[in-house]
PDB file of N, CA and C in Angstrom:
ATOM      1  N   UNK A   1       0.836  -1.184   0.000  1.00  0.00           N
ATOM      2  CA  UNK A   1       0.000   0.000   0.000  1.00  0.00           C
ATOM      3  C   UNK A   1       0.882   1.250   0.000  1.00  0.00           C
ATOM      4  N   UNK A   2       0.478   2.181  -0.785  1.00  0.00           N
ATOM      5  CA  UNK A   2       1.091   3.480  -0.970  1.00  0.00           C
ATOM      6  C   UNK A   2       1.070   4.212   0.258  1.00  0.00           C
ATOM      7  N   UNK A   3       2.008   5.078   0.574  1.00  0.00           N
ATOM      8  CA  UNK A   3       1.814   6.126   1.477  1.00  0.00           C
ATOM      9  C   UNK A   3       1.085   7.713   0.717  1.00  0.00           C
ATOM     10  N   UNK A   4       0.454   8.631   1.315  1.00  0.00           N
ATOM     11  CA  UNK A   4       0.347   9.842   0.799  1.00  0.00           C
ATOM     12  C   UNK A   4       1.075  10.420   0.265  1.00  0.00           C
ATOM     13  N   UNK A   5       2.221  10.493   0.429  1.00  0.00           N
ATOM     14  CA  UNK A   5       3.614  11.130   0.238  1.00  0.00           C
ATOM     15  C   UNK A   5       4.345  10.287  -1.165  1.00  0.00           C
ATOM     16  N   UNK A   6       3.951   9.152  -0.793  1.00  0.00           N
ATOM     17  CA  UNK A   6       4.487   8.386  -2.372  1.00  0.00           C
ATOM     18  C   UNK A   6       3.688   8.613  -3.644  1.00  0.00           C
ATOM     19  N   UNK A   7       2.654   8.555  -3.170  1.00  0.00           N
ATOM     20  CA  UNK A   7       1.074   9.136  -3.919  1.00  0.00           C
ATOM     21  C   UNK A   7       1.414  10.142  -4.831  1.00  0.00           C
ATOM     22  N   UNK A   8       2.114  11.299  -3.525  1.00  0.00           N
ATOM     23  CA  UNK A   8       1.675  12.623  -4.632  1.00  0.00           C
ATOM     24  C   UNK A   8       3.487  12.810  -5.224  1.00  0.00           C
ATOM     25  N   UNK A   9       3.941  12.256  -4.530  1.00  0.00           N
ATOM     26  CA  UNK A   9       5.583  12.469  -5.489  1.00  0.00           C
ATOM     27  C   UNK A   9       4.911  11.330  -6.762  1.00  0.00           C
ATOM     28  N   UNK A  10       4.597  10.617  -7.057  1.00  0.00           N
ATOM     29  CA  UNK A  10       4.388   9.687  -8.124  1.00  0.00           C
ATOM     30  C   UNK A  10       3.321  10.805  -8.981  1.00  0.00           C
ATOM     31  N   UNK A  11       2.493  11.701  -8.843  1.00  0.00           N
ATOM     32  CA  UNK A  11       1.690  13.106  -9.282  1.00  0.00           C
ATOM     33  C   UNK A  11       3.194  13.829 -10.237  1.00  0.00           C
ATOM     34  N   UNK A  12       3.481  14.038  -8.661  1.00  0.00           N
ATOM     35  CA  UNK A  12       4.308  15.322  -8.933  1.00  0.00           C
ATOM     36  C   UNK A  12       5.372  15.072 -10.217  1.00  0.00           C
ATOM     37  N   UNK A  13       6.000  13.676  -9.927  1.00  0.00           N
ATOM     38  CA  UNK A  13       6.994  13.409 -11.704  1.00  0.00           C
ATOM     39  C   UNK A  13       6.117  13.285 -12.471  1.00  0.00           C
ATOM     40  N   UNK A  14       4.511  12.926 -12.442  1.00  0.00           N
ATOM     41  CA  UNK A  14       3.805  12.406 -13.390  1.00  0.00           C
ATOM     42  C   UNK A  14       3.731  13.774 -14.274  1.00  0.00           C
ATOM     43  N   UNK A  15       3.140  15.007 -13.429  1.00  0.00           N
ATOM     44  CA  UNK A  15       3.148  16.458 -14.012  1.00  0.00           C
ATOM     45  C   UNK A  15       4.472  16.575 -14.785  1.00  0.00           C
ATOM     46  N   UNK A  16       5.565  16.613 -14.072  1.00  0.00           N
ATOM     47  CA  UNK A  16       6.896  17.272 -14.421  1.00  0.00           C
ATOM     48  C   UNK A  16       6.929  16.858 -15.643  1.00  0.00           C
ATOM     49  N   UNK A  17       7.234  15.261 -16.194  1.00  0.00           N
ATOM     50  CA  UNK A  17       6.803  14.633 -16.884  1.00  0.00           C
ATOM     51  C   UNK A  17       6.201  15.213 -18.035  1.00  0.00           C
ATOM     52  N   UNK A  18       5.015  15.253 -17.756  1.00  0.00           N
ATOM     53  CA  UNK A  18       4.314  15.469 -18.935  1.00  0.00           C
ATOM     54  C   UNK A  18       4.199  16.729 -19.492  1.00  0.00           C
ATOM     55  N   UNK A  19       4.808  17.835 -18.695  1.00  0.00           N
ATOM     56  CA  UNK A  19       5.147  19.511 -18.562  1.00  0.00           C
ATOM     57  C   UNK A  19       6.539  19.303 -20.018  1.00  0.00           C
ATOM     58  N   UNK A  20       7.394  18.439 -19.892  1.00  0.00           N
ATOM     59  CA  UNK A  20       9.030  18.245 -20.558  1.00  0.00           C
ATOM     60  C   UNK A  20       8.327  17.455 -22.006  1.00  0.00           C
ATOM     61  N   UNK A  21       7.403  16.380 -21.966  1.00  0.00           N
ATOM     62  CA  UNK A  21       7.093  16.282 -23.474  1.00  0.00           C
ATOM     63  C   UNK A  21       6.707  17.345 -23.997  1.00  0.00           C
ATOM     64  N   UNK A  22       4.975  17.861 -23.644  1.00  0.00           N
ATOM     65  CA  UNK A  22       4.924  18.927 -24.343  1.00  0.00           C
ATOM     66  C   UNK A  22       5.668  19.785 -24.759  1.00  0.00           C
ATOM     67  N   UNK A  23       6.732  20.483 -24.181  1.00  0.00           N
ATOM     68  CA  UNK A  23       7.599  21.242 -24.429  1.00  0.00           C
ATOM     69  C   UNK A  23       8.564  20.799 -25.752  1.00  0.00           C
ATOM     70  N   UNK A  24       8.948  19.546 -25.517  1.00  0.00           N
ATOM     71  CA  UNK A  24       9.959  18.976 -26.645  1.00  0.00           C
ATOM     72  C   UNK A  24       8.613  18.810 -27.987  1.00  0.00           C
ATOM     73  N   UNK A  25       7.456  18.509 -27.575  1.00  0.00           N
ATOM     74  CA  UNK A  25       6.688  18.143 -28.819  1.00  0.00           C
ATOM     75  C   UNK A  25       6.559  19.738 -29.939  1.00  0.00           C
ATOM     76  N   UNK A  26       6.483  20.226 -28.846  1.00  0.00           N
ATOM     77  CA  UNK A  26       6.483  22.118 -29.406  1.00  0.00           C
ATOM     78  C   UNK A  26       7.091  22.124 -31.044  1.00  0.00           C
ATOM     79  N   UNK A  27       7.739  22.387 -31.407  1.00  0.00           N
ATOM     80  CA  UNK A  27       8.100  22.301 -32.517  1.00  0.00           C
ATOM     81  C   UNK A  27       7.937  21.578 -33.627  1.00  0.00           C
ATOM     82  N   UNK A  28       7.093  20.725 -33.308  1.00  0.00           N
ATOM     83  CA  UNK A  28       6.329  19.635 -34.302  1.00  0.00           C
ATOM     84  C   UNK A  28       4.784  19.619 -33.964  1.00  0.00           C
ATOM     85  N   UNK A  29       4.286  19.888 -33.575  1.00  0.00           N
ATOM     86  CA  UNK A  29       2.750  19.578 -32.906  1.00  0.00           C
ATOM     87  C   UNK A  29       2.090  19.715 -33.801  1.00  0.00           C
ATOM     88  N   UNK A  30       2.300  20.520 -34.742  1.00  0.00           N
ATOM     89  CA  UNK A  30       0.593  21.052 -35.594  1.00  0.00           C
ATOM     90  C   UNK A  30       1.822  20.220 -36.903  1.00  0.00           C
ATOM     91  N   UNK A  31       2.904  19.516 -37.207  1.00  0.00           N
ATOM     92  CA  UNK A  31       3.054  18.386 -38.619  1.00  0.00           C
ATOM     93  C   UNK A  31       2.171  17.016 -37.952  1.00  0.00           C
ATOM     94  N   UNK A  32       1.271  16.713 -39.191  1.00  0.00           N
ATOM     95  CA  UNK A  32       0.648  15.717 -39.067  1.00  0.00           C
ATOM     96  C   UNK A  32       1.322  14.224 -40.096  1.00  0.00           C
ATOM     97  N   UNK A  33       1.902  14.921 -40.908  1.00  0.00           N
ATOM     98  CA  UNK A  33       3.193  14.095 -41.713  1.00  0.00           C
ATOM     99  C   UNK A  33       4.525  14.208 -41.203  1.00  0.00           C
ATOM    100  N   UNK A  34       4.726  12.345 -40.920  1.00  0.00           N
ATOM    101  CA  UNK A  34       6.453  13.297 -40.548  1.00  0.00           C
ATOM    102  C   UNK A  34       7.538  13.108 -41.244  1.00  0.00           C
ATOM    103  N   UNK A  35       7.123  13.513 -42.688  1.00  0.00           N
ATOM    104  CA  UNK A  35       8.098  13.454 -43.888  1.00  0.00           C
ATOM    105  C   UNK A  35       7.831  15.790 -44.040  1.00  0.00           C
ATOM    106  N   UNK A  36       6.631  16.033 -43.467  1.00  0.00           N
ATOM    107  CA  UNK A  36       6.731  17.132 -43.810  1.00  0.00           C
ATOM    108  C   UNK A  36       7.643  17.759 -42.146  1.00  0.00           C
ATOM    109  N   UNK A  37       7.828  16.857 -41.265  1.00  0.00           N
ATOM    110  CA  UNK A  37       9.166  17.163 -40.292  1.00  0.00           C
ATOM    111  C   UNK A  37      10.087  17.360 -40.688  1.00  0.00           C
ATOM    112  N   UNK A  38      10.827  16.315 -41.471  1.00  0.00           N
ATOM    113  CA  UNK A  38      11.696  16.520 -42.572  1.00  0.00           C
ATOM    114  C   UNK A  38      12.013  17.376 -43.516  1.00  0.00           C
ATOM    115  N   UNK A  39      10.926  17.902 -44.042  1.00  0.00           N
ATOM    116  CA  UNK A  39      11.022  19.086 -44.792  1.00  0.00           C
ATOM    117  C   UNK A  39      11.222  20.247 -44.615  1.00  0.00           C
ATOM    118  N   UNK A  40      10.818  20.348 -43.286  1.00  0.00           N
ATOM    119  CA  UNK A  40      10.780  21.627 -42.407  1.00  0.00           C
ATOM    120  C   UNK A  40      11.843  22.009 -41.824  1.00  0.00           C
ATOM    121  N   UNK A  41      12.260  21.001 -40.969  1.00  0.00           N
ATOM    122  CA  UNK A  41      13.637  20.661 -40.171  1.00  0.00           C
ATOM    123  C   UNK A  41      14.772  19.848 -40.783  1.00  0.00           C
ATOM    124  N   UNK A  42      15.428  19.827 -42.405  1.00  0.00           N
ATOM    125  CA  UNK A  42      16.532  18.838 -42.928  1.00  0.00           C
ATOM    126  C   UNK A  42      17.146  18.608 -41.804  1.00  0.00           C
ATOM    127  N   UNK A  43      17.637  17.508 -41.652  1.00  0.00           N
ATOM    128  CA  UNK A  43      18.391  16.833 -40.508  1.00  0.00           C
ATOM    129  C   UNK A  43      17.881  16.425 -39.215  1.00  0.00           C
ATOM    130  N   UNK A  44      16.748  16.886 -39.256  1.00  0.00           N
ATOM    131  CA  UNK A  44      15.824  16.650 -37.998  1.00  0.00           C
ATOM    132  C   UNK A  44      15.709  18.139 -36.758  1.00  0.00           C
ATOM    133  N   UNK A  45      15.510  17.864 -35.848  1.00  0.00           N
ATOM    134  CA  UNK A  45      15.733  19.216 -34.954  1.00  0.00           C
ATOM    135  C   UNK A  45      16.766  19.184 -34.327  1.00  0.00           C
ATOM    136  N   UNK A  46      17.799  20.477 -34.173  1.00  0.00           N
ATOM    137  CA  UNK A  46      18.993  20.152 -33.716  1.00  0.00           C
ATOM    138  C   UNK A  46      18.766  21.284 -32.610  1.00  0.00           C
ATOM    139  N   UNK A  47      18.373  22.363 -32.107  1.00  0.00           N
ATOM    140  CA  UNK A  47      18.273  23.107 -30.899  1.00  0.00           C
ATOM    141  C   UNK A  47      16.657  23.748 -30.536  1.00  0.00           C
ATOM    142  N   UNK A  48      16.458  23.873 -29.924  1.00  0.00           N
ATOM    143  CA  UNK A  48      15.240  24.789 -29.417  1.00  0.00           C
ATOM    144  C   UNK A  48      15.669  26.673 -29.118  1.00  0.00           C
ATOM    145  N   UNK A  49      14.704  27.123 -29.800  1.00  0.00           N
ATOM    146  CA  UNK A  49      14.738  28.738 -29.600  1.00  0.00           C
ATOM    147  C   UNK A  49      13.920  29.298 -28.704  1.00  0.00           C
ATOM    148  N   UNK A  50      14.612  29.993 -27.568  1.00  0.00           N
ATOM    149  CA  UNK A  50      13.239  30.291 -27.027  1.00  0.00           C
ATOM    150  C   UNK A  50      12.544  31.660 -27.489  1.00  0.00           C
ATOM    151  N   UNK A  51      11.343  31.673 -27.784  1.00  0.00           N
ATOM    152  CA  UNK A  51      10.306  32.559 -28.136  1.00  0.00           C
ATOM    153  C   UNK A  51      10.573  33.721 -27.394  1.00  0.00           C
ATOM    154  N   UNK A  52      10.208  35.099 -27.691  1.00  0.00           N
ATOM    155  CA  UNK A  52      10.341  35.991 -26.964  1.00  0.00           C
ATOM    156  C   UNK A  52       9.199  35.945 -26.512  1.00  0.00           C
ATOM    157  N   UNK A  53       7.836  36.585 -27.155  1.00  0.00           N
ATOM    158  CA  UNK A  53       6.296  37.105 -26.515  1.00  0.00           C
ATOM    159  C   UNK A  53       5.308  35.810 -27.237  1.00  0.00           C
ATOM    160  N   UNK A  54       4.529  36.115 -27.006  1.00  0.00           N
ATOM    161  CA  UNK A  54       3.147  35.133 -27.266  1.00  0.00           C
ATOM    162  C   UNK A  54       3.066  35.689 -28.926  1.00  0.00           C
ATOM    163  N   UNK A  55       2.880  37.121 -29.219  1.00  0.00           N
ATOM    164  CA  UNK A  55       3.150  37.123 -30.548  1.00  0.00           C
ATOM    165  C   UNK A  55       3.919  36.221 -31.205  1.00  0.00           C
ATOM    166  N   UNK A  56       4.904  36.262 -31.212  1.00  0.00           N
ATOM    167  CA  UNK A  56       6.337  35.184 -31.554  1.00  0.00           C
ATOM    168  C   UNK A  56       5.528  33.883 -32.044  1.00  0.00           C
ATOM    169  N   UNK A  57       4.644  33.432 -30.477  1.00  0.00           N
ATOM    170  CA  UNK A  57       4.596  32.137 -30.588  1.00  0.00           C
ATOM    171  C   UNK A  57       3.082  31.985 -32.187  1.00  0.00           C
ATOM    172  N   UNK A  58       2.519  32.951 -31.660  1.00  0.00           N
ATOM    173  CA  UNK A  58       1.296  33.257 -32.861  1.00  0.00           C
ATOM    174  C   UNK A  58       1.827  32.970 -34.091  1.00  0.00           C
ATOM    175  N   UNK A  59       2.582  33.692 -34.052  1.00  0.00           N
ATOM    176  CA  UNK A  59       3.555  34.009 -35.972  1.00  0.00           C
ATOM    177  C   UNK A  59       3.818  32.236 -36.283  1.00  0.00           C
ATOM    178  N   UNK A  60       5.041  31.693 -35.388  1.00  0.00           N
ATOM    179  CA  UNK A  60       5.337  30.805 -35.369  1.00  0.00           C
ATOM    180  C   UNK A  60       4.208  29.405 -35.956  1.00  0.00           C
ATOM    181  N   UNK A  61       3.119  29.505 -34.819  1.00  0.00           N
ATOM    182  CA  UNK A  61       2.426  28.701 -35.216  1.00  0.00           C
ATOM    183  C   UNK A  61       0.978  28.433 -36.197  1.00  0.00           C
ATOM    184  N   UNK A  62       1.276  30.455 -36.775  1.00  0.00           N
ATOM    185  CA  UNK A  62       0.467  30.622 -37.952  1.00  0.00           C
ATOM    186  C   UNK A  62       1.465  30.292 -39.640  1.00  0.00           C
ATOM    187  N   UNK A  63       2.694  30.311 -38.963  1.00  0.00           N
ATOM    188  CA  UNK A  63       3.265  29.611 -40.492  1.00  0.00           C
ATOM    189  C   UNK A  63       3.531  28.038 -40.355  1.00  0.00           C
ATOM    190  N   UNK A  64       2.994  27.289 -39.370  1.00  0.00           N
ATOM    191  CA  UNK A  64       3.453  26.021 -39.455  1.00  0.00           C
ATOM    192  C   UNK A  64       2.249  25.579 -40.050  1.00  0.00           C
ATOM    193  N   UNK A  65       0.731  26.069 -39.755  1.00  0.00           N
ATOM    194  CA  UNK A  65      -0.635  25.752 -40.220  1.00  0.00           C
ATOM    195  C   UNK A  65      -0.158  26.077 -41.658  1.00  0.00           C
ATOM    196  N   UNK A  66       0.341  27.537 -42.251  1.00  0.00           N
ATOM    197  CA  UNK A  66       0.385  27.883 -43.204  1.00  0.00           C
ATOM    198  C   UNK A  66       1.111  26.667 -43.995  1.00  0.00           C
ATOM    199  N   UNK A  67       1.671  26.379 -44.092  1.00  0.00           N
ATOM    200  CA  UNK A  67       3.011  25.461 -44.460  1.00  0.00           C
ATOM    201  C   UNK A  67       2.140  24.235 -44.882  1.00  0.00           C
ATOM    202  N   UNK A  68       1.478  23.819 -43.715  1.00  0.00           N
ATOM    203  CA  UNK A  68       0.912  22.797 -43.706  1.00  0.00           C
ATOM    204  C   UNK A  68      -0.178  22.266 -44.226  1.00  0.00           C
ATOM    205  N   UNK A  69      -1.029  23.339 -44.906  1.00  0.00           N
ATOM    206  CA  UNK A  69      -1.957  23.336 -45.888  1.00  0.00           C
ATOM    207  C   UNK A  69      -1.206  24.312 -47.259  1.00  0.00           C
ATOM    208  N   UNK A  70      -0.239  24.189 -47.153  1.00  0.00           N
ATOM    209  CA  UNK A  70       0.414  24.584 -48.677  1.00  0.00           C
ATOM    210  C   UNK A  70       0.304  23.679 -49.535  1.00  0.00           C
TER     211      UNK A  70
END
């Protein structure tokens, strides 16, 4: 039987966890082909940029839609 404390640390990596995929998925999320990953990224992804403002992220993820119905 679990303790409370094992409970919510087993939460707490579960969050952390799933906080670090999303983040890595970021840059691919809206390719539904992943030959058009490839296309986007030759060689695959080699660093992460961080975004300045929420604009940024807008732009960003209004040319990946764009792209993606090209």
């Amino acid at each position: 039987m679990q303790t409370n404390a094992s409970c919510a640390s087993r939460v707490r990596n579960s969050l952390k966890t799933q906080f670090i995929a999303d983040a890595l998925a970021m840059p691919v999320h809206w390719f539904y082909n992943p030959m058009d990953i490839e296309k986007a990224f030759p060689g695959g992804i080699q660093w992460f940029d961080q975004l300045v403002n929420q604009e940024d992220i807008d732009r960003e993820i209004t040319a990946l839609i764009d792209s993606a119905n090209a």
